[in-house]
C-alpha atoms as a PDB file:
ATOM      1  CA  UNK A   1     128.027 -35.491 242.452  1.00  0.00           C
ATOM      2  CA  UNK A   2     129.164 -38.608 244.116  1.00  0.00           C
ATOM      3  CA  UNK A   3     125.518 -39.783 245.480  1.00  0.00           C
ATOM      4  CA  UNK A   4     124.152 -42.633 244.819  1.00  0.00           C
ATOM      5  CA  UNK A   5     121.876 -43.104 241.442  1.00  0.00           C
ATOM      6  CA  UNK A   6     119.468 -45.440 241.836  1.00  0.00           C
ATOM      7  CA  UNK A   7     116.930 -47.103 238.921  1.00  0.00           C
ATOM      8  CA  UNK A   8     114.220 -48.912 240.051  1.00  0.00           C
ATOM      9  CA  UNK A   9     112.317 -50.947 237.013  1.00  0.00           C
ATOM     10  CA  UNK A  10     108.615 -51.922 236.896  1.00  0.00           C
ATOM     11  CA  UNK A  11     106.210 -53.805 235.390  1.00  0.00           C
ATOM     12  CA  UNK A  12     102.145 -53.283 235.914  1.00  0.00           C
ATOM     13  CA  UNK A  13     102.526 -53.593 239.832  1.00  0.00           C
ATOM     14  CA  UNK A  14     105.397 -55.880 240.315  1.00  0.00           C
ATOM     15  CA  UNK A  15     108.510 -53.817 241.594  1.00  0.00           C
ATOM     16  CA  UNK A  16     111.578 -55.492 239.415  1.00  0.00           C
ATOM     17  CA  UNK A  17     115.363 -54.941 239.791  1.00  0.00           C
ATOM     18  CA  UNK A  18     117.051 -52.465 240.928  1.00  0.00           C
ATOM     19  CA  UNK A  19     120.375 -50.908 239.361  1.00  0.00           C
ATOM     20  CA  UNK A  20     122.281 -48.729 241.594  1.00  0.00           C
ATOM     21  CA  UNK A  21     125.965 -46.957 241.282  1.00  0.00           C
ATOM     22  CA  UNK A  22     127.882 -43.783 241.527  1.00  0.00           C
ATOM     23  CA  UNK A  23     129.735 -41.438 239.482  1.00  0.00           C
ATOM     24  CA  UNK A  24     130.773 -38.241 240.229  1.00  0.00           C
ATOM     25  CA  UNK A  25     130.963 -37.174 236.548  1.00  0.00           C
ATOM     26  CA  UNK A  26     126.815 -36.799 235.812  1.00  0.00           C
ATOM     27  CA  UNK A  27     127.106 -36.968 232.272  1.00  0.00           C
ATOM     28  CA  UNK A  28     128.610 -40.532 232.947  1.00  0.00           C
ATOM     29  CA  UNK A  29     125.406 -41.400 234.811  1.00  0.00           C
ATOM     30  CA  UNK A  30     123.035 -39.964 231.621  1.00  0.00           C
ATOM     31  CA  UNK A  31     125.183 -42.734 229.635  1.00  0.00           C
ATOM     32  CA  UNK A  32     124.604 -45.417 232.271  1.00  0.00           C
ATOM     33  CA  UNK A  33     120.865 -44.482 232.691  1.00  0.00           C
ATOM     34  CA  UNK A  34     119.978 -44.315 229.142  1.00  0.00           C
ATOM     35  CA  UNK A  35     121.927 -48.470 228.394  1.00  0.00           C
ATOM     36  CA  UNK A  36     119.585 -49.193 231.243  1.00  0.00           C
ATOM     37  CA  UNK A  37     116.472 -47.723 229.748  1.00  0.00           C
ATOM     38  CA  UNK A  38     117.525 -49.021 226.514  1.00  0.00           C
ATOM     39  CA  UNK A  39     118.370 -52.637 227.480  1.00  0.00           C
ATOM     40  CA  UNK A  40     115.055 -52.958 229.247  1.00  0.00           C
ATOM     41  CA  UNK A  41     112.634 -51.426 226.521  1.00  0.00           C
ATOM     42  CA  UNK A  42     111.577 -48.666 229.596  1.00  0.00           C
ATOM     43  CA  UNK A  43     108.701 -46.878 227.792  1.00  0.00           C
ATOM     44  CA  UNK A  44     108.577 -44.067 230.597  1.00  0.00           C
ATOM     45  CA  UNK A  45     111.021 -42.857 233.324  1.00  0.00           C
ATOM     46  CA  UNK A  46     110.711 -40.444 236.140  1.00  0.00           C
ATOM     47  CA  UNK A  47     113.523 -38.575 237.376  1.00  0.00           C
ATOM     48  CA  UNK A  48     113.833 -36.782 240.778  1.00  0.00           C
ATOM     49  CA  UNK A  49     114.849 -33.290 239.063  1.00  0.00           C
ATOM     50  CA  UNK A  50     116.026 -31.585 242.161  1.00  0.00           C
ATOM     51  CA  UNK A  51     119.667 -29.899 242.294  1.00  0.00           C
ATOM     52  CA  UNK A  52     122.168 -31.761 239.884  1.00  0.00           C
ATOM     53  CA  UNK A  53     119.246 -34.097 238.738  1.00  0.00           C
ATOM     54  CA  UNK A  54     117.441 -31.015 236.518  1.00  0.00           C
ATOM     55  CA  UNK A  55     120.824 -31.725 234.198  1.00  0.00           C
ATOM     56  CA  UNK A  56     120.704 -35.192 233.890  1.00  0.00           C
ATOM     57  CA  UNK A  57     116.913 -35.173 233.467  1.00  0.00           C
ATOM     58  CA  UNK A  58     117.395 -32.477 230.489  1.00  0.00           C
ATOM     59  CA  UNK A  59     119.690 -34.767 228.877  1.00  0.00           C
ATOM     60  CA  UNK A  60     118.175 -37.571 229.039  1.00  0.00           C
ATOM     61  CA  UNK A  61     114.811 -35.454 227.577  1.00  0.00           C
ATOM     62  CA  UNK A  62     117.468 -34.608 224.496  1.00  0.00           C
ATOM     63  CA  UNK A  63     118.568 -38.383 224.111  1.00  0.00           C
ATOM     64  CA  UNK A  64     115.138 -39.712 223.939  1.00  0.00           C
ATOM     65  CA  UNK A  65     113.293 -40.517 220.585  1.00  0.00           C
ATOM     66  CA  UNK A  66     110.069 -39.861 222.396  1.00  0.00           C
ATOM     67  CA  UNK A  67     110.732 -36.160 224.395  1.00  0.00           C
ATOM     68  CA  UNK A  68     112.735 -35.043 221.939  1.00  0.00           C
ATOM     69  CA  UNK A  69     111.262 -36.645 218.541  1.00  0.00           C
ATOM     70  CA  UNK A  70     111.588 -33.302 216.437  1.00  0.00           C
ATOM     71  CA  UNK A  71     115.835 -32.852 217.067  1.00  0.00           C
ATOM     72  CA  UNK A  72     117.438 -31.781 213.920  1.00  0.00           C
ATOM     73  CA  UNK A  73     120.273 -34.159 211.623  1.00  0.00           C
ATOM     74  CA  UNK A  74     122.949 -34.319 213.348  1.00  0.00           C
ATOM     75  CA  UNK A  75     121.462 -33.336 217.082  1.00  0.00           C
ATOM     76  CA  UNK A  76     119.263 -36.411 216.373  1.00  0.00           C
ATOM     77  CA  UNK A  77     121.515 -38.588 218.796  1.00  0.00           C
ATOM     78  CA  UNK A  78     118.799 -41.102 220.788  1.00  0.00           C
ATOM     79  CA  UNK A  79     120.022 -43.525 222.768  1.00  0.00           C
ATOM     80  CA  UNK A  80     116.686 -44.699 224.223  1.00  0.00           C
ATOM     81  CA  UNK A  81     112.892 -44.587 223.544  1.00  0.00           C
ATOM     82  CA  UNK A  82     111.776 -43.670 226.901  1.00  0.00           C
ATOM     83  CA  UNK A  83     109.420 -41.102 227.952  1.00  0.00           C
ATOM     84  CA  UNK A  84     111.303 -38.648 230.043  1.00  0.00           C
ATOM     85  CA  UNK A  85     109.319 -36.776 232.959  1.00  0.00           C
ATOM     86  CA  UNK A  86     111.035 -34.594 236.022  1.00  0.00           C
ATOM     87  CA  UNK A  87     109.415 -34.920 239.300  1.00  0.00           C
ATOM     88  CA  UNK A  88     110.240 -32.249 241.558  1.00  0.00           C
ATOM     89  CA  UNK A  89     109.468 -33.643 245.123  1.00  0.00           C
ATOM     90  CA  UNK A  90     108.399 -30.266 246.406  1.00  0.00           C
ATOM     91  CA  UNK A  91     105.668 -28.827 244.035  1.00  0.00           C
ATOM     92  CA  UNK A  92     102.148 -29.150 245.079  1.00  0.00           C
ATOM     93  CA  UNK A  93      99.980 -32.373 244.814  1.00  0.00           C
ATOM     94  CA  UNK A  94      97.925 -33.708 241.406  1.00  0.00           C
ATOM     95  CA  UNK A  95      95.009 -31.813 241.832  1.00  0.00           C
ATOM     96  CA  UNK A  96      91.958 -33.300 244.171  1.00  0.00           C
ATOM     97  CA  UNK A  97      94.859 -33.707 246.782  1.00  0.00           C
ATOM     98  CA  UNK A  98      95.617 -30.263 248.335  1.00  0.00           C
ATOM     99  CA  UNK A  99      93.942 -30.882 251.220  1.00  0.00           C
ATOM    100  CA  UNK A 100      95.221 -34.390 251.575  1.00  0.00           C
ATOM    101  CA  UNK A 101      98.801 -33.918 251.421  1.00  0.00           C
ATOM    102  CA  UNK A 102     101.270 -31.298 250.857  1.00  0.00           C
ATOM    103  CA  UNK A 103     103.183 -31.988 247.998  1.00  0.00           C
ATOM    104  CA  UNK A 104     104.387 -34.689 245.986  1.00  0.00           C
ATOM    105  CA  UNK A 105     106.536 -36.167 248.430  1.00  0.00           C
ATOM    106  CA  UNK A 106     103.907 -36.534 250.555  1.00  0.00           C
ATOM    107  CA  UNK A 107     101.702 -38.036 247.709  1.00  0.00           C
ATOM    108  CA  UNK A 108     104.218 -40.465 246.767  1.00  0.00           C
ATOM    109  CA  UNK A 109     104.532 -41.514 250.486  1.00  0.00           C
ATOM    110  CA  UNK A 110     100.579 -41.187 251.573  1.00  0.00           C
ATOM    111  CA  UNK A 111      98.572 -41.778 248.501  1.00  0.00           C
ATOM    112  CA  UNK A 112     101.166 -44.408 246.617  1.00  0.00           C
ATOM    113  CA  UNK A 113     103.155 -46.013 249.415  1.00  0.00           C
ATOM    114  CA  UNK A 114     100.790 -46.043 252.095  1.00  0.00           C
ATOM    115  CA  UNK A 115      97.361 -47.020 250.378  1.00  0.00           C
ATOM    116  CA  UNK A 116      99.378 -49.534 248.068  1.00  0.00           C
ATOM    117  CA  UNK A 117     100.577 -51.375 251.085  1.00  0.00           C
ATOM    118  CA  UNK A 118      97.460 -50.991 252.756  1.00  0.00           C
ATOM    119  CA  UNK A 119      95.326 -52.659 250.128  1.00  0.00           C
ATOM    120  CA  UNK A 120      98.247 -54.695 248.589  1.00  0.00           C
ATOM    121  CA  UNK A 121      98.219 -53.151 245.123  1.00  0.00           C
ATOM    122  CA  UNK A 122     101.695 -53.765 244.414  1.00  0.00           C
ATOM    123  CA  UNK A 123     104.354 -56.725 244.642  1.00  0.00           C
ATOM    124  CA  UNK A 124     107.228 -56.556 246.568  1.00  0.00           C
ATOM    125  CA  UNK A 125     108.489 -59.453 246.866  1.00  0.00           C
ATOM    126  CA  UNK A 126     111.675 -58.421 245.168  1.00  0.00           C
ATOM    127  CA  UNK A 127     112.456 -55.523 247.473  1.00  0.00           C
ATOM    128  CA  UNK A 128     115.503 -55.460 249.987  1.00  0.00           C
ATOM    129  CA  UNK A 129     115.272 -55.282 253.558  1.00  0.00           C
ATOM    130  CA  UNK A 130     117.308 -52.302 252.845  1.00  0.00           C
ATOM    131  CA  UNK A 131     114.625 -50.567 250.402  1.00  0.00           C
ATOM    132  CA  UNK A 132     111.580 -52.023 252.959  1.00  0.00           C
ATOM    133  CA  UNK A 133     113.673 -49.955 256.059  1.00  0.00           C
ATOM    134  CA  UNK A 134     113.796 -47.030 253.875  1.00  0.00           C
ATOM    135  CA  UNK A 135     110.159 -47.165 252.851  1.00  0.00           C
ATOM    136  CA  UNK A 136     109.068 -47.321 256.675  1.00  0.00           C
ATOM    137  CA  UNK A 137     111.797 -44.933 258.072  1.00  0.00           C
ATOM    138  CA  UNK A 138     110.100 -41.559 257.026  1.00  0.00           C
ATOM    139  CA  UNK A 139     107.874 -39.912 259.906  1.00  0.00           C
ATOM    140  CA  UNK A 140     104.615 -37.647 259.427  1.00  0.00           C
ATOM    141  CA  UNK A 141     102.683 -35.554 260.668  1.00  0.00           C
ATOM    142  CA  UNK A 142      99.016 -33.780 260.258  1.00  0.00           C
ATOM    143  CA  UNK A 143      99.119 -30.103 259.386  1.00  0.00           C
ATOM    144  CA  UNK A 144      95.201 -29.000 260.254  1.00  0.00           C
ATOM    145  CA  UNK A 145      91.766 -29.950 261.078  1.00  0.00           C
ATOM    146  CA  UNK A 146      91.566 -31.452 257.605  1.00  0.00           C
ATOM    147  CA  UNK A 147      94.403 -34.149 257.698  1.00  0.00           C
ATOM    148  CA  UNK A 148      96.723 -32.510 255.161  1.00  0.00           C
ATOM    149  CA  UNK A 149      99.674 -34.671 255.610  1.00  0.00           C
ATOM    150  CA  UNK A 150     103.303 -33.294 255.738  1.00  0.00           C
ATOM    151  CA  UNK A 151     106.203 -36.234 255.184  1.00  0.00           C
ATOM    152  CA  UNK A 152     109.452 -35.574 256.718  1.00  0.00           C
ATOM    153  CA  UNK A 153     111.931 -34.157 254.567  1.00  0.00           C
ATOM    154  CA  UNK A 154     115.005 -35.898 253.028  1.00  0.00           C
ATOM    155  CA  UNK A 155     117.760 -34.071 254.940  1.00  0.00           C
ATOM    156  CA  UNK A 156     115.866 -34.519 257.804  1.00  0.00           C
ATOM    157  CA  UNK A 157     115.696 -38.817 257.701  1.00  0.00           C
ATOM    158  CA  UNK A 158     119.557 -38.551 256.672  1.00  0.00           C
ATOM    159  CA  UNK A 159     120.491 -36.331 259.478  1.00  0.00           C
ATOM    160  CA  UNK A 160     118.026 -38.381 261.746  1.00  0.00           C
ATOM    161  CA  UNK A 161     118.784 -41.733 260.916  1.00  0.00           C
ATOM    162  CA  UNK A 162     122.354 -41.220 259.052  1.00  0.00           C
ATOM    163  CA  UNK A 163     120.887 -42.885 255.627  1.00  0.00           C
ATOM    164  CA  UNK A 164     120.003 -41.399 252.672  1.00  0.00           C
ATOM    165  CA  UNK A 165     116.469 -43.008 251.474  1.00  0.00           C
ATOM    166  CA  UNK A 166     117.713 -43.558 248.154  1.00  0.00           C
ATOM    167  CA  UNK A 167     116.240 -46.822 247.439  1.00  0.00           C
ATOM    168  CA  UNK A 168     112.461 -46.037 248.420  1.00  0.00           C
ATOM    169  CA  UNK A 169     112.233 -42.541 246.399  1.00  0.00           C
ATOM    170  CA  UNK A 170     113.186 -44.690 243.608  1.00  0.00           C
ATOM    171  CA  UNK A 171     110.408 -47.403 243.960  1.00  0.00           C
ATOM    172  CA  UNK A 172     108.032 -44.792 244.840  1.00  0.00           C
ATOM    173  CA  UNK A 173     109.408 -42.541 241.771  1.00  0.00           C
ATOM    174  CA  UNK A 174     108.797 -46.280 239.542  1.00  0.00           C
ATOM    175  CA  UNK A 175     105.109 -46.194 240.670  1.00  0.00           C
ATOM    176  CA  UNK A 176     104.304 -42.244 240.765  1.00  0.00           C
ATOM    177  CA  UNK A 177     101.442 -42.928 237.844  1.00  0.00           C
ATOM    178  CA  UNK A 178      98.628 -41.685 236.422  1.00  0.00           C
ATOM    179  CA  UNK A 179      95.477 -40.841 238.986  1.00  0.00           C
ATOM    180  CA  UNK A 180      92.153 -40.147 239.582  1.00  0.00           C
ATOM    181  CA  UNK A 181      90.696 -38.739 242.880  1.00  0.00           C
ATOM    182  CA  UNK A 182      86.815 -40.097 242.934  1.00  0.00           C
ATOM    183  CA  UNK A 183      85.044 -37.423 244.803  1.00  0.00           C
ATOM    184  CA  UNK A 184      82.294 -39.984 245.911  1.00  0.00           C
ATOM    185  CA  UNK A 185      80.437 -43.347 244.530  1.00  0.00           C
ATOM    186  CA  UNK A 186      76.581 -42.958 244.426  1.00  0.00           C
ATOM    187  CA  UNK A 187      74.756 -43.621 247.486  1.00  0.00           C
ATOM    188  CA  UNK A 188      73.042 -46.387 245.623  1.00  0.00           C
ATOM    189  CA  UNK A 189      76.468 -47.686 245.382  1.00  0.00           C
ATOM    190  CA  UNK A 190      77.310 -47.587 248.872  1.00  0.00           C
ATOM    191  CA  UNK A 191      73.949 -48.925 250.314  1.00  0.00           C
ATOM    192  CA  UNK A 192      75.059 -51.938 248.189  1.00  0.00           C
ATOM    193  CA  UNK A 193      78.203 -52.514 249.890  1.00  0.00           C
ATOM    194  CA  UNK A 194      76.692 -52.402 253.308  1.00  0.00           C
ATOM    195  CA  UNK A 195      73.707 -54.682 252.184  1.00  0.00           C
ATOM    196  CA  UNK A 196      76.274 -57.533 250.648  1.00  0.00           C
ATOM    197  CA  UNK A 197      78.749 -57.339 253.761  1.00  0.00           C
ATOM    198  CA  UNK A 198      82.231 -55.561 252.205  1.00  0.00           C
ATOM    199  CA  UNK A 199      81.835 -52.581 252.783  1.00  0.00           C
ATOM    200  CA  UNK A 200      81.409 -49.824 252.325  1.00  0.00           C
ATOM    201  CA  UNK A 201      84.579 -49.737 250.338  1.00  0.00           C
ATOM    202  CA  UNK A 202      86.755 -46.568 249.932  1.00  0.00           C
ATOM    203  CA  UNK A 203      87.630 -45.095 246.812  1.00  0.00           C
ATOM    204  CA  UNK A 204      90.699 -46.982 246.804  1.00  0.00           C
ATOM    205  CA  UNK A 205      89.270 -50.219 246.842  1.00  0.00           C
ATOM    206  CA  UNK A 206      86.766 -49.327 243.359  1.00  0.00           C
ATOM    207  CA  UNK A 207      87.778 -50.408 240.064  1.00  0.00           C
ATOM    208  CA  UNK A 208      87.678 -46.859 238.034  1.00  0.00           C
ATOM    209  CA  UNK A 209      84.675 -47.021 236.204  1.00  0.00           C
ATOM    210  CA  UNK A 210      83.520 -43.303 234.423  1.00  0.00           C
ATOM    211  CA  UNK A 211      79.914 -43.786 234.500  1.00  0.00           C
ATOM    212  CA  UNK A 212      79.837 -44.404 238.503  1.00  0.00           C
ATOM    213  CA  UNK A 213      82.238 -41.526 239.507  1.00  0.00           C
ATOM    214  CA  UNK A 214      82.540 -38.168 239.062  1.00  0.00           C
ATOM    215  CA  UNK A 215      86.293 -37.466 238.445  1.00  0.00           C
ATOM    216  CA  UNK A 216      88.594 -34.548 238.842  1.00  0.00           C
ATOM    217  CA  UNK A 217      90.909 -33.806 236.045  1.00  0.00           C
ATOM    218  CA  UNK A 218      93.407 -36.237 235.981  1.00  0.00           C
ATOM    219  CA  UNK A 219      97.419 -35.491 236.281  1.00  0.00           C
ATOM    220  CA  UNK A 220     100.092 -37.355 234.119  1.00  0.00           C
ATOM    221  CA  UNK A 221     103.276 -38.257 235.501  1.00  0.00           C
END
């Protein structure tokens, strides 16, 4: 209703363009979304389903060849072949990461953002200084003894800061993927590491590899 809607496209772990623009009328802004998943071949597409964004998701669910691949003759209107998926900021973590963070805003922020940076997972190099303000403006803060991290809330950074962090829930939306949480390598593993001078590594330094970890069950975005 008048907010910005912002697309952020990716491909592997480079960050591409961005589209952004505003229309009041959100069945405008299904038609808009869907060209841009169409024009770009987008095989999957998150959508922050909170408030007026649980309609457009839905719609764009019905419009897809992929969510909705069983709609009847003359319902069978797709305009693109992407994956639809809703993403509601505040419902709890994948599992493995309740004690980590507190929801999925928080994952997006700690266990994407953070640890992406961090070990420089993902290519930025297309990003605004806009989008890279946004991405650093949100504050934290430890909940308990075991480090669950809580991420400030959206109205808060808007009331705080007078900007709405459009830009980065977007890029952080584009790379919300599939994950594992590795409980721990082999101590075999480790002792390695130490003995050839990088490491020991963290879990998020590992290449995924089955036989080495054992893995909680995995959550699709």
């Amino acid at each position: 209703g008048g907010d910005r809607t912002i697309i952020r496209l990716r491909r592997g772990n480079v960050a591409l363009d961005e589209h952004v623009f505003v229309d009041a009328d959100p069945m405008k802004t299904v038609g808009l979304v869907a060209n841009i998943l169409r024009e770009n071949g987008v095989v999957r597409v998150k959508v922050d389903s909170t408030g007026i964004g649980w309609g457009v998701c839905g719609r764009l669910r019905e419009l897809s060849s992929v969510s909705n691949p069983n709609a009847p003759g003359r319902e069978r209107d797709w305009s693109h072949d992407a994956e639809v998926i809703a993403v509601n900021f505040a419902e709890s973590p994948p599992a493995g990461f309740e004690t980590k963070v507190l929801n999925i805003r928080a994952y997006m922020h700690w266990i994407i953002g953070r640890e992406y940076c961090r070990l420089k997972k993902w290519d930025l190099t297309r990003l605004s200084d806009d989008t890279i303000a946004e991405l650093t403006a949100s504050k934290y803060e430890i909940m308990d003894s075991a480090g669950k991290v809580k991420i400030e809330r959206k109205d808060e950074i808007i009331k705080r800061m007078g900007i709405s962090p459009d830009s980065s829930d977007a890029l952080l939306l584009a790379f919300l993927d599939r994950h594992y949480m590795a409980i721990l390598p082999r101590i075999e593993d480790m002792t390695a590491d130490v003995m050839s001078g990088s490491g020991p590594r963290d879990v998020w330094e590992r290449e995924y590899e089955e036989e080495r970890y054992e893995v909680l069950p995995e959550r699709s975005f």
